[in-house]
C-alpha atoms as a PDB file:
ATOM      1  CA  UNK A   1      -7.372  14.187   6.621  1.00  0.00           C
ATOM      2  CA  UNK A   2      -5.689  10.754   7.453  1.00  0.00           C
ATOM      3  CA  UNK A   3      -7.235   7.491   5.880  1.00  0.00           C
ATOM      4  CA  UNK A   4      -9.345   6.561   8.494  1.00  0.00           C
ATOM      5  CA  UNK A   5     -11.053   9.963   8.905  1.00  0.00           C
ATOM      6  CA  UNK A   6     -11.387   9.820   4.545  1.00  0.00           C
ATOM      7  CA  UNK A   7     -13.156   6.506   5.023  1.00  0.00           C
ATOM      8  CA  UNK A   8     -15.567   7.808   7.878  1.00  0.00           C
ATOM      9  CA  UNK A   9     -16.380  10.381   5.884  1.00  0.00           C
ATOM     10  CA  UNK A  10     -17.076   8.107   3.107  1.00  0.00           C
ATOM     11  CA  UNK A  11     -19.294   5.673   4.775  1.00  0.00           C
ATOM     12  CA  UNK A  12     -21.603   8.458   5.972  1.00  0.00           C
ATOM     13  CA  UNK A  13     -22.070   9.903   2.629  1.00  0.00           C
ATOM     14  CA  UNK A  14     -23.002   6.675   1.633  1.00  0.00           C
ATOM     15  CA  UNK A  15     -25.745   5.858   4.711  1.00  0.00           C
ATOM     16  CA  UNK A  16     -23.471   2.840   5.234  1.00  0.00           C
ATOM     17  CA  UNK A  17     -23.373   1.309   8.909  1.00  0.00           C
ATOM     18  CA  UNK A  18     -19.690   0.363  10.037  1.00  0.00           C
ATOM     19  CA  UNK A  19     -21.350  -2.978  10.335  1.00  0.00           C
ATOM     20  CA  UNK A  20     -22.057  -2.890   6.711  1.00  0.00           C
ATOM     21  CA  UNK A  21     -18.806  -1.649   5.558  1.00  0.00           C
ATOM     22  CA  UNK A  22     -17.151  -4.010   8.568  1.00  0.00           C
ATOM     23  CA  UNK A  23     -19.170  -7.368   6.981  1.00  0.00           C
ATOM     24  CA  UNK A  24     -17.508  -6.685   3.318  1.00  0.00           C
ATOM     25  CA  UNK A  25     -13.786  -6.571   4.461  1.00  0.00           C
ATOM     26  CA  UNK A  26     -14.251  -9.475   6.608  1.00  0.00           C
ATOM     27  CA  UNK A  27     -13.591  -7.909  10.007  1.00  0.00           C
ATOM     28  CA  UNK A  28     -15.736  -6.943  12.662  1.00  0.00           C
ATOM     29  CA  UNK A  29     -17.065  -3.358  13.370  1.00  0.00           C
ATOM     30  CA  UNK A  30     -14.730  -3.020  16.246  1.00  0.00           C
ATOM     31  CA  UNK A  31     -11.669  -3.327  14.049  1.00  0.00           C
ATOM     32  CA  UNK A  32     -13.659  -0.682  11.628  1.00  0.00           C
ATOM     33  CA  UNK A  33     -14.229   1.718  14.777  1.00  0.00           C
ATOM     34  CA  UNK A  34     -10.114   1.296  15.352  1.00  0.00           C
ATOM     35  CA  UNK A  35      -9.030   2.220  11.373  1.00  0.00           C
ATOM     36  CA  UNK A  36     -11.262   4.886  11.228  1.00  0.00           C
ATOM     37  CA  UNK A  37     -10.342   6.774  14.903  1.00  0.00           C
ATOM     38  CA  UNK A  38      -6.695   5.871  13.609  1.00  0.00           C
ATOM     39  CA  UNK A  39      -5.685   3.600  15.934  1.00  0.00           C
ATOM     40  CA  UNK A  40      -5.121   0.698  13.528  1.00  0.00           C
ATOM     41  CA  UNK A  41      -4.503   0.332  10.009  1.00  0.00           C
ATOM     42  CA  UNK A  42      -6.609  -0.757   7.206  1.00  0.00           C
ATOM     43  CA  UNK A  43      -4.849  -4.089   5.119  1.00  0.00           C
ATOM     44  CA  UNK A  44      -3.634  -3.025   1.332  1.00  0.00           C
ATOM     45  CA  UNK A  45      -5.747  -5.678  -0.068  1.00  0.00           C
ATOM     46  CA  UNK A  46      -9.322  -3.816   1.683  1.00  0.00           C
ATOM     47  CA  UNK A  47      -8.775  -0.476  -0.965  1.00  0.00           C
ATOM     48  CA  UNK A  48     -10.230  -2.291  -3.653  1.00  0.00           C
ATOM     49  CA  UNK A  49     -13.055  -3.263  -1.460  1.00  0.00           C
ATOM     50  CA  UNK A  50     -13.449   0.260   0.138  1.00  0.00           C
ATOM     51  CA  UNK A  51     -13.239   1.679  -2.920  1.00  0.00           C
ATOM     52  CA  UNK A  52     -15.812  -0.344  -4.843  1.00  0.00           C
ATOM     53  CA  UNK A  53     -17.970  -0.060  -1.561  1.00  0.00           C
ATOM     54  CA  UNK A  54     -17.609   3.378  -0.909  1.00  0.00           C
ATOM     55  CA  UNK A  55     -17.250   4.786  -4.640  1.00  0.00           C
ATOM     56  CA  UNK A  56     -14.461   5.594  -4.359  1.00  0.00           C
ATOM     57  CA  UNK A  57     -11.288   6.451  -6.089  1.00  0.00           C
ATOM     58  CA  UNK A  58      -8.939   3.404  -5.791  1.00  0.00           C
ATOM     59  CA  UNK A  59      -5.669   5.233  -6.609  1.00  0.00           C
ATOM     60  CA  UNK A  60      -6.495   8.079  -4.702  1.00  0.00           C
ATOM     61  CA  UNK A  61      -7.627   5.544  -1.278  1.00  0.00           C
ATOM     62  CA  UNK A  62      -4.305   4.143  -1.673  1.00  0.00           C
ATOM     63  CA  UNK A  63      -2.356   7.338  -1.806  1.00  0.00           C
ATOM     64  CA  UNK A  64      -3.466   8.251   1.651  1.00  0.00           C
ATOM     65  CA  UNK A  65      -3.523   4.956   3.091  1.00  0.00           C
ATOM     66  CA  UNK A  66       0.578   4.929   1.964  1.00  0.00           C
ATOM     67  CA  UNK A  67       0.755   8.494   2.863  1.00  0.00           C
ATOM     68  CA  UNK A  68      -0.198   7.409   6.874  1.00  0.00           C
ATOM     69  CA  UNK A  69       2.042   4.794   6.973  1.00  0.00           C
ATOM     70  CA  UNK A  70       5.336   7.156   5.760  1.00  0.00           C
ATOM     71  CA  UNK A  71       3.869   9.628   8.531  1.00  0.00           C
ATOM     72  CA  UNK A  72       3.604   6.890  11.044  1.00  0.00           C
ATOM     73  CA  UNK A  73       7.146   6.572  10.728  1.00  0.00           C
ATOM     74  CA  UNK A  74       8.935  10.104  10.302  1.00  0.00           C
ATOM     75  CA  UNK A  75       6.430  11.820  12.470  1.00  0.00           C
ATOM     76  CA  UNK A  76       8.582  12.066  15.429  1.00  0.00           C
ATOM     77  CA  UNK A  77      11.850  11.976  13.544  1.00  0.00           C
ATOM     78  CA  UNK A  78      13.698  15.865  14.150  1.00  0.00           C
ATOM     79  CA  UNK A  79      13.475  16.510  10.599  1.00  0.00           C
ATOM     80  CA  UNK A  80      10.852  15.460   8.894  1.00  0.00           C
ATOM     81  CA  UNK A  81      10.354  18.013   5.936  1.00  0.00           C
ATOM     82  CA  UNK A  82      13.962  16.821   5.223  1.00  0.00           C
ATOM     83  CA  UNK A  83      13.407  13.305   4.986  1.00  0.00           C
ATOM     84  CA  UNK A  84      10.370  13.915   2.340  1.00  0.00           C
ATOM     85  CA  UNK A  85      12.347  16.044   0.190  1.00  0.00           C
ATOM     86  CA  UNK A  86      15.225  13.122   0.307  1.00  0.00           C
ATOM     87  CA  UNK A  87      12.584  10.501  -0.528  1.00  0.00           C
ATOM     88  CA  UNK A  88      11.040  12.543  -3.137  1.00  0.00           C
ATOM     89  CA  UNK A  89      14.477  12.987  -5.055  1.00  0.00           C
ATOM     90  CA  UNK A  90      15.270   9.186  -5.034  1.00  0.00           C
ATOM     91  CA  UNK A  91      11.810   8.925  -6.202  1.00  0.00           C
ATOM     92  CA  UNK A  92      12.646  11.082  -9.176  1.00  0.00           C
ATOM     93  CA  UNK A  93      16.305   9.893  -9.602  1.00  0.00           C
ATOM     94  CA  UNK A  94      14.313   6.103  -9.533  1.00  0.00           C
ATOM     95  CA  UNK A  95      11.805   7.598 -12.185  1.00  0.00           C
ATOM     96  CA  UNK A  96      14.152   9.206 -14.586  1.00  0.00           C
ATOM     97  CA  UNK A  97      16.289   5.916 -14.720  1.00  0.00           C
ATOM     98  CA  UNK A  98      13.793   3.545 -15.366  1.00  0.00           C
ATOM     99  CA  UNK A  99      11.706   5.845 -18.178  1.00  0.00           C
ATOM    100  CA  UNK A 100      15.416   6.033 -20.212  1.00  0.00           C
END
């Protein structure tokens, strides 16, 4: 489930209107309509907000928010799997240096 399907989801188990949830980020229900279909992206600084909102997990908002953007851009690369795997070894290579 991308972010914008998670927050859908969300909203309705709250009974929230996207005009509601729309009114407390500041933007207007069109813009809503657009993150949660996909077709745009919600702003790092509205996962507090959706989470408070929405009750919510912050951390775990953000980690699919992140996640869509790093599929946005290796989705149509020819070797996707790779590139994770890559990225998750300079992750741990990053993690192992700083923690020493």
């Amino acid at each position: 489930m991308n972010f914008g399907e998670h927050i859908k989801q969300l909203r309705e188990q709250n009974q929230l209107l996207q005009r509601q949830v729309a009114s407390v980020l500041e933007i207007d229900t069109a813009m809503l309509s657009k993150i949660e279909r996909g077709e745009r992206r919600a702003k790092r600084e509205h996962i507090p907000l959706l989470a408070n909102l929405l009750h919510s997990n912050e951390k775990e908002l953000y980690t699919i928010w992140l996640a869509d953007q790093v599929y946005d851009i290796i989705k149509e690369e020819e070797n996707p799997t790779e590139i994770l795997k890559v990225a998750e070894q300079e992750v741990k290579n990053y993690n192992n240096k700083t923690n020493q």
